[in-house]
C-alpha atoms as a PDB file:
ATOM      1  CA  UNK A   1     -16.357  21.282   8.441  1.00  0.00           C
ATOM      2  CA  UNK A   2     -13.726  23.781   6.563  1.00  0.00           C
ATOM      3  CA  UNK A   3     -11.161  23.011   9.830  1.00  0.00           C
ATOM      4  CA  UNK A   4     -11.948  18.730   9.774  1.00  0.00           C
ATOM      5  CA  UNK A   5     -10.817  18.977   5.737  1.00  0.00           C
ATOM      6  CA  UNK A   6      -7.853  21.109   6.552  1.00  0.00           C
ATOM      7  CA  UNK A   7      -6.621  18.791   9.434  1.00  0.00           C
ATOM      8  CA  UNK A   8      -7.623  15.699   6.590  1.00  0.00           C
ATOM      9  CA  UNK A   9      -5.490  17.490   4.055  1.00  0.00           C
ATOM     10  CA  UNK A  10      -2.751  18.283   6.022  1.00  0.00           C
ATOM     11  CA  UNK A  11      -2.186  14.770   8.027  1.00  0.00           C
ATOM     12  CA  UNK A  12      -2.765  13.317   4.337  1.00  0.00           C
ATOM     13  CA  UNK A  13      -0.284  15.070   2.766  1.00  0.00           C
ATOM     14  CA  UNK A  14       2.163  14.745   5.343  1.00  0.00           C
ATOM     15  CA  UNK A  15       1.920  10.793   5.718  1.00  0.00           C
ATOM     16  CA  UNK A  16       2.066  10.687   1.691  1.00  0.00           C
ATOM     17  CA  UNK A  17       5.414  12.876   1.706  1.00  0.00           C
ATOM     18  CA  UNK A  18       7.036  11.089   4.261  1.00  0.00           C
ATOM     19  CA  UNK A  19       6.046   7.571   2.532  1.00  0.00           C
ATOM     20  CA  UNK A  20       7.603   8.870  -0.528  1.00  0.00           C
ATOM     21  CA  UNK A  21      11.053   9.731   1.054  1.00  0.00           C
ATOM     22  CA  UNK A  22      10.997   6.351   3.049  1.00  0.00           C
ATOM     23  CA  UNK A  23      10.071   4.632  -0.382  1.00  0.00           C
ATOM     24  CA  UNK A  24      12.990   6.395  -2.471  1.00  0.00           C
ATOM     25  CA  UNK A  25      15.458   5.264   0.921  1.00  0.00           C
ATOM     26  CA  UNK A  26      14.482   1.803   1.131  1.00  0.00           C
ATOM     27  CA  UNK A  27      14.288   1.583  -2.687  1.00  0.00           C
ATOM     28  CA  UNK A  28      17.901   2.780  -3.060  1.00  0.00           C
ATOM     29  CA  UNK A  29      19.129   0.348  -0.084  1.00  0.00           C
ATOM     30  CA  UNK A  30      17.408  -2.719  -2.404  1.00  0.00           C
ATOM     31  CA  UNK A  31      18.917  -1.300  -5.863  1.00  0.00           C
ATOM     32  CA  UNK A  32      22.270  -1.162  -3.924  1.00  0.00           C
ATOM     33  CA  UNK A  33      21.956  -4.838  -2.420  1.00  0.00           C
ATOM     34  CA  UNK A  34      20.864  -6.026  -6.071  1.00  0.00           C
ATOM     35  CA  UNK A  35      23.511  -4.510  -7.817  1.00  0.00           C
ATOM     36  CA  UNK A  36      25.735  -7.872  -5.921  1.00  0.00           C
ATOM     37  CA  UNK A  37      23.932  -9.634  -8.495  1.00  0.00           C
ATOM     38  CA  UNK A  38      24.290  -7.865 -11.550  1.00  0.00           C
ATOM     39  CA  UNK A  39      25.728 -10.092 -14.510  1.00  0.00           C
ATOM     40  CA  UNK A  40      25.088 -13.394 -12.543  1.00  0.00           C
ATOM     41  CA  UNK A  41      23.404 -15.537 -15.314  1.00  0.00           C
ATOM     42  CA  UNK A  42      20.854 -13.146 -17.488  1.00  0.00           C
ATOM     43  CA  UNK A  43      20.082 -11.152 -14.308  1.00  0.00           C
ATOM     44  CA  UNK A  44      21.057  -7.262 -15.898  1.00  0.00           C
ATOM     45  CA  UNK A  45      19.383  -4.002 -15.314  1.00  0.00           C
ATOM     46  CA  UNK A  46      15.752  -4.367 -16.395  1.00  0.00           C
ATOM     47  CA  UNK A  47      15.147  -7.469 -14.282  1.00  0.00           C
ATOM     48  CA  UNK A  48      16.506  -5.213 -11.582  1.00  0.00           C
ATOM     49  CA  UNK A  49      14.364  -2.747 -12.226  1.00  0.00           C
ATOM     50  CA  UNK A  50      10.838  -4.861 -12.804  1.00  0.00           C
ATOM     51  CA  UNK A  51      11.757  -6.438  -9.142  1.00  0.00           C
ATOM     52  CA  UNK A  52      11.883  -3.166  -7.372  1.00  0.00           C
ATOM     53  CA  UNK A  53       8.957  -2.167  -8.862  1.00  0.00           C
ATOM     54  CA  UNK A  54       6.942  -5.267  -8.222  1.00  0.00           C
ATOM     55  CA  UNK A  55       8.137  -5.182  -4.798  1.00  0.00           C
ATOM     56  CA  UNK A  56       6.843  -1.366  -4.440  1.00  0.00           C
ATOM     57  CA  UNK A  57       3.549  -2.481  -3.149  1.00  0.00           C
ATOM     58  CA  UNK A  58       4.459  -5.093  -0.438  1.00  0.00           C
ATOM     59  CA  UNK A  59       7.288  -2.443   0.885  1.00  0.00           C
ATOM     60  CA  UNK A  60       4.145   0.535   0.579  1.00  0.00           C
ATOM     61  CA  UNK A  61       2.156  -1.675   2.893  1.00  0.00           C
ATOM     62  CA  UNK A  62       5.424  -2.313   5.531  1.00  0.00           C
ATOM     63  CA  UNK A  63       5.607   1.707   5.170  1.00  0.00           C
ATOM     64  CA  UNK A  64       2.203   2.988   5.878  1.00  0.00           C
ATOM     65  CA  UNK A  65       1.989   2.344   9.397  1.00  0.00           C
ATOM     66  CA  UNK A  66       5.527   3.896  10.118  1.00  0.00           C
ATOM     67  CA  UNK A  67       4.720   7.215   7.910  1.00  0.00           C
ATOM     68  CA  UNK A  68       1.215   7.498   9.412  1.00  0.00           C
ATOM     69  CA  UNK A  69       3.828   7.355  13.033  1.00  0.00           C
ATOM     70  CA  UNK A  70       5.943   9.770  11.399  1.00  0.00           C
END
């Protein structure tokens, strides 16, 4: 029982830390490929922002599989 929660905990925390650093790399790669469109029309910083972050969750469930891989 104690060894099957370590194992949990440690694949777990693993799959989380590398979904966070392929999060933060494909989140910069879509800030950088928004930033073409900065000042076209009213499209400025905050609507940048609010797209990347309502994007988060469809990109989390591209991730998941590749991290869990990883």
């Amino acid at each position: 029982m104690i060894l099957q929660r370590y194992i949990s905990k440690t694949i777990l925390g693993s799959t989380a830390l590398v979904l966070v650093v392929l999060m933060s790399l494909y989140t910069f790669m879509d800030f950088i490929a928004e930033l073409d469109d900065l000042g076209k029309g009213d499209y400025q910083l905050s609507n940048i922002l609010a797209y990347l972050a309502l994007s988060m969750p469809k990109r989390i469930y591209e991730l998941l599989p590749v991290a869990a891989l990883l």
